[in-house]
N, C-alpha and C. Protein backbone atom coordinates (compact mmCIF):
# COMPACT_ATOMS: atom_id res chain seq x y z
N UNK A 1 116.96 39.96 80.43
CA UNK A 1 117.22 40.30 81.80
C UNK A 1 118.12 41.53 81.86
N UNK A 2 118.17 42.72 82.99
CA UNK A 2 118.77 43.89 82.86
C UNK A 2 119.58 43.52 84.07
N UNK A 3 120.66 44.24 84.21
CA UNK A 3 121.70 44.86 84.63
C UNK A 3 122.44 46.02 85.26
N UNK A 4 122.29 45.58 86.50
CA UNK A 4 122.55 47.08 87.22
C UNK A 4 123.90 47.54 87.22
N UNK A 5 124.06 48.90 86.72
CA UNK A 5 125.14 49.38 86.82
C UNK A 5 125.31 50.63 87.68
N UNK A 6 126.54 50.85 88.03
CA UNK A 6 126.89 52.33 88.69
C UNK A 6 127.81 53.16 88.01
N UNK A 7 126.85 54.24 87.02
CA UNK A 7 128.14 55.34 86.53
C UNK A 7 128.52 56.29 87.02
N UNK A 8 129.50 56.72 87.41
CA UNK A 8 130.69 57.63 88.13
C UNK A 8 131.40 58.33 87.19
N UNK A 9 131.21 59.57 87.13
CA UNK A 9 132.26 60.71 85.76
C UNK A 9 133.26 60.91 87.08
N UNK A 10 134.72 61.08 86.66
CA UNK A 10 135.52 61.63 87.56
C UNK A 10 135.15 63.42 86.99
N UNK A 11 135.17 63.55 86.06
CA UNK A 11 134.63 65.12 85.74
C UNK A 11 133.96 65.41 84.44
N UNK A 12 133.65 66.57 84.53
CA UNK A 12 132.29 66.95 83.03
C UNK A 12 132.94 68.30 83.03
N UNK A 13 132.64 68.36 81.85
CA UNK A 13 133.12 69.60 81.39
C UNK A 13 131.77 70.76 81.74
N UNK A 14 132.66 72.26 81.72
CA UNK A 14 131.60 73.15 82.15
C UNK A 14 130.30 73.09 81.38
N UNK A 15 130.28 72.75 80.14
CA UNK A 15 128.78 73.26 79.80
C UNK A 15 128.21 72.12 79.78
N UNK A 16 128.23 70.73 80.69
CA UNK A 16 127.96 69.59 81.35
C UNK A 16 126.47 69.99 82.03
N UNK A 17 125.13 69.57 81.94
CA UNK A 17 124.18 69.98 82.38
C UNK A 17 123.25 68.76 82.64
N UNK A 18 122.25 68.38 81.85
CA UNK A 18 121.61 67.40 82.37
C UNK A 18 121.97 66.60 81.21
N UNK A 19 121.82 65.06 81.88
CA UNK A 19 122.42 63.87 80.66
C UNK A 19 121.33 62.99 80.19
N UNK A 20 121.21 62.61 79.26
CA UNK A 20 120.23 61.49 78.77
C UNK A 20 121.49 60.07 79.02
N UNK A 21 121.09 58.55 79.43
CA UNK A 21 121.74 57.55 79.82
C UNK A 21 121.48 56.46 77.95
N UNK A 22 122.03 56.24 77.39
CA UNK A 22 121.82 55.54 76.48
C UNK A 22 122.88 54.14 76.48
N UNK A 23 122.47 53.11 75.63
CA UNK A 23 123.58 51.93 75.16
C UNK A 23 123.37 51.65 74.19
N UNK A 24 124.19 50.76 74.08
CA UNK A 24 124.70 49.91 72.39
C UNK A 24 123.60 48.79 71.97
N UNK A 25 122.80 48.29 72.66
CA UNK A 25 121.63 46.95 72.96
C UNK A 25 120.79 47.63 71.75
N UNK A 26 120.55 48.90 71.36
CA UNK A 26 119.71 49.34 70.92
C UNK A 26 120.26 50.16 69.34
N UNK A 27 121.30 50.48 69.75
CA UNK A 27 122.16 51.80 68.78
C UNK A 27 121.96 53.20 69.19
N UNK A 28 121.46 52.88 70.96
CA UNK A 28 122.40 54.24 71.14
C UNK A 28 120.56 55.13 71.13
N UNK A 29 119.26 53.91 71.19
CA UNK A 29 118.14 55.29 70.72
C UNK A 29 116.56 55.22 71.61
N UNK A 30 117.07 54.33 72.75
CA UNK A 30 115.63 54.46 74.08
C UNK A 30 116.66 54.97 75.25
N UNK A 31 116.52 56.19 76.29
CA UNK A 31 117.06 56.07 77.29
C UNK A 31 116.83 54.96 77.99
N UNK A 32 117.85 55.10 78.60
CA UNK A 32 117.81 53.81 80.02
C UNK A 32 118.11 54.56 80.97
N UNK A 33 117.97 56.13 81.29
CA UNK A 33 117.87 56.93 82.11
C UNK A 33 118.42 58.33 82.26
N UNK A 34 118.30 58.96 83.11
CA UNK A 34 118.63 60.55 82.81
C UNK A 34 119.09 60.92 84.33
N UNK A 35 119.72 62.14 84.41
CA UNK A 35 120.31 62.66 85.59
C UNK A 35 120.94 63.91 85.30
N UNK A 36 121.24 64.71 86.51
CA UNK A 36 122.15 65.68 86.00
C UNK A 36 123.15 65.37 86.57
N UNK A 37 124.40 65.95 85.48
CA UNK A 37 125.82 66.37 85.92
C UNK A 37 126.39 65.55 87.55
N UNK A 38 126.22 66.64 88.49
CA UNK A 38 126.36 67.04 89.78
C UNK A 38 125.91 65.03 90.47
N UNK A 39 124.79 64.58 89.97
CA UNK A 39 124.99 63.25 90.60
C UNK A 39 125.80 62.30 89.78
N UNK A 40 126.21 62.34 88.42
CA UNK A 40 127.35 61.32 88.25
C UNK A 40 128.56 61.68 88.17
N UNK A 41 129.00 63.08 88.68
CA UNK A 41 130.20 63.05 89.27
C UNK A 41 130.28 63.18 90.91
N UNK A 42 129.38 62.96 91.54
CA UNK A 42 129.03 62.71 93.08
C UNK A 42 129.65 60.93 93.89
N UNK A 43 129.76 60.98 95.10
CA UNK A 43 130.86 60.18 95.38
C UNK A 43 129.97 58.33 95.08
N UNK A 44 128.88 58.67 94.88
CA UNK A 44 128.09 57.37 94.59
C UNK A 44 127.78 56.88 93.13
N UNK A 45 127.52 57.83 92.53
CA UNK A 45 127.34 57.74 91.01
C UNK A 45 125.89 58.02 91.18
N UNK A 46 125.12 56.86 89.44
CA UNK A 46 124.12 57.03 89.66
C UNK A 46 124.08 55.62 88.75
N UNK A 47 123.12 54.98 89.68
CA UNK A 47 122.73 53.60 89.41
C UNK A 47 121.43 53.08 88.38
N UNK A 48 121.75 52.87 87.49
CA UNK A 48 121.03 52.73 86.13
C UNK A 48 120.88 51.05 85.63
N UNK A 49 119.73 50.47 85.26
CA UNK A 49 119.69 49.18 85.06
C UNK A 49 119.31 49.43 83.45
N UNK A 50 120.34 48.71 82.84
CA UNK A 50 120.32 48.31 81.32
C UNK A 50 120.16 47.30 81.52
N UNK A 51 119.71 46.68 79.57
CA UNK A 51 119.56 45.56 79.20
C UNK A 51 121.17 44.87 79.35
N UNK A 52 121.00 43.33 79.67
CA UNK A 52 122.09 42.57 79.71
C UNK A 52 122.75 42.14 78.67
N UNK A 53 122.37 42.34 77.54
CA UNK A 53 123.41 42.56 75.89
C UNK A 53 124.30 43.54 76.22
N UNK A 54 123.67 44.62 76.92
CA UNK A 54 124.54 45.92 76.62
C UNK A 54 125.88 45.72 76.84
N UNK A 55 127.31 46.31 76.11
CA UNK A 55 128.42 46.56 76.10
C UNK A 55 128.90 47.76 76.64
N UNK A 56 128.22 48.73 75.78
CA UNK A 56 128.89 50.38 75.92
C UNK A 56 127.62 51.71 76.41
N UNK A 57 127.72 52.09 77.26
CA UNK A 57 126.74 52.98 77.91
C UNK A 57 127.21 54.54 77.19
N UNK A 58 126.65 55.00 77.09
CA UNK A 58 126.58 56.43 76.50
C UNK A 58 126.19 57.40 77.26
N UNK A 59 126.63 58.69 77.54
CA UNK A 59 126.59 59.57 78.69
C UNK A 59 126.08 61.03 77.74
N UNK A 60 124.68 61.07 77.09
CA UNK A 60 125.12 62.36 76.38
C UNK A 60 124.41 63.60 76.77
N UNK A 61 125.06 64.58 76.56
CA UNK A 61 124.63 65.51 77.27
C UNK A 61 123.33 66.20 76.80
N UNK A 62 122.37 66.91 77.29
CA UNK A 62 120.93 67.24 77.00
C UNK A 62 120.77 68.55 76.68
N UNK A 63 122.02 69.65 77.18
CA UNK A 63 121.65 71.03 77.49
C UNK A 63 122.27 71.87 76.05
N UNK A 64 122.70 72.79 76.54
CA UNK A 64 123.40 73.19 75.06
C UNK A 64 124.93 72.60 74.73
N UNK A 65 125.48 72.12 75.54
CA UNK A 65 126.84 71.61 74.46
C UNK A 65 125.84 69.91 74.25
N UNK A 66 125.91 69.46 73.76
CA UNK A 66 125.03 67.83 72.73
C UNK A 66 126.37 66.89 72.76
N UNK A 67 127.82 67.28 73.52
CA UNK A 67 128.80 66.08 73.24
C UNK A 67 128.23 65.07 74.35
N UNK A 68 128.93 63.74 73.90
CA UNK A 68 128.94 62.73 74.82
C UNK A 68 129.68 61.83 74.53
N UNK A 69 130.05 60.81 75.72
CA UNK A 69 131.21 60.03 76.35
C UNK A 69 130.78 58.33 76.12
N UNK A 70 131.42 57.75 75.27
CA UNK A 70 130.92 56.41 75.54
C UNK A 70 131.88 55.31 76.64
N UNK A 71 131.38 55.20 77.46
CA UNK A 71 131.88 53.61 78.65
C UNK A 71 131.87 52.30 78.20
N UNK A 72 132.97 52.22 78.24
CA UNK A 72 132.48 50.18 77.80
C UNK A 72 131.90 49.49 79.46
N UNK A 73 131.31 48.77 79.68
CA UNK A 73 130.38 48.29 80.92
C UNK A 73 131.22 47.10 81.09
N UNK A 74 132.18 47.28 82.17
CA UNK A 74 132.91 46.09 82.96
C UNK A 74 132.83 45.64 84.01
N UNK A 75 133.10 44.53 83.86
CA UNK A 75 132.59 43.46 85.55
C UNK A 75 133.67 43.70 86.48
């Protein structure tokens, strides 16, 4: 069974562009969704349904900087 979540960045760094959505259910290697920048630091987020194992959501970036942010997923 999956799990809806809402992720919210308070900020991204400039070379922040479009994100691939990943988790831990897997090691981190099927999206569970994509977005750019501009909607998960927007005042709603962006609402993504993972698997219900999942712990830690992964935020990584797609464009030219490749860093990314891991979330632990709390109730």
């Amino acid at each position: 069974m999956a799990q809806l979540i809402t992720i919210r960045l308070t900020s991204a760094g400039v070379d922040t562009d479009n994100v691939t959505i990943y988790t831990d259910s897997d090691g981190y290697t099927t999206p569970a969704g994509s977005t750019i920048t501009a909607v998960l630091t927007g005042i709603f987020g962006y609402p993504v349904s993972v698997p219900s194992n999942a712990t830690i959501v992964r935020v990584q970036n797609t464009g030219v900087c490749t860093n990314y942010v891991d979330i632990p997923i709390t109730t």
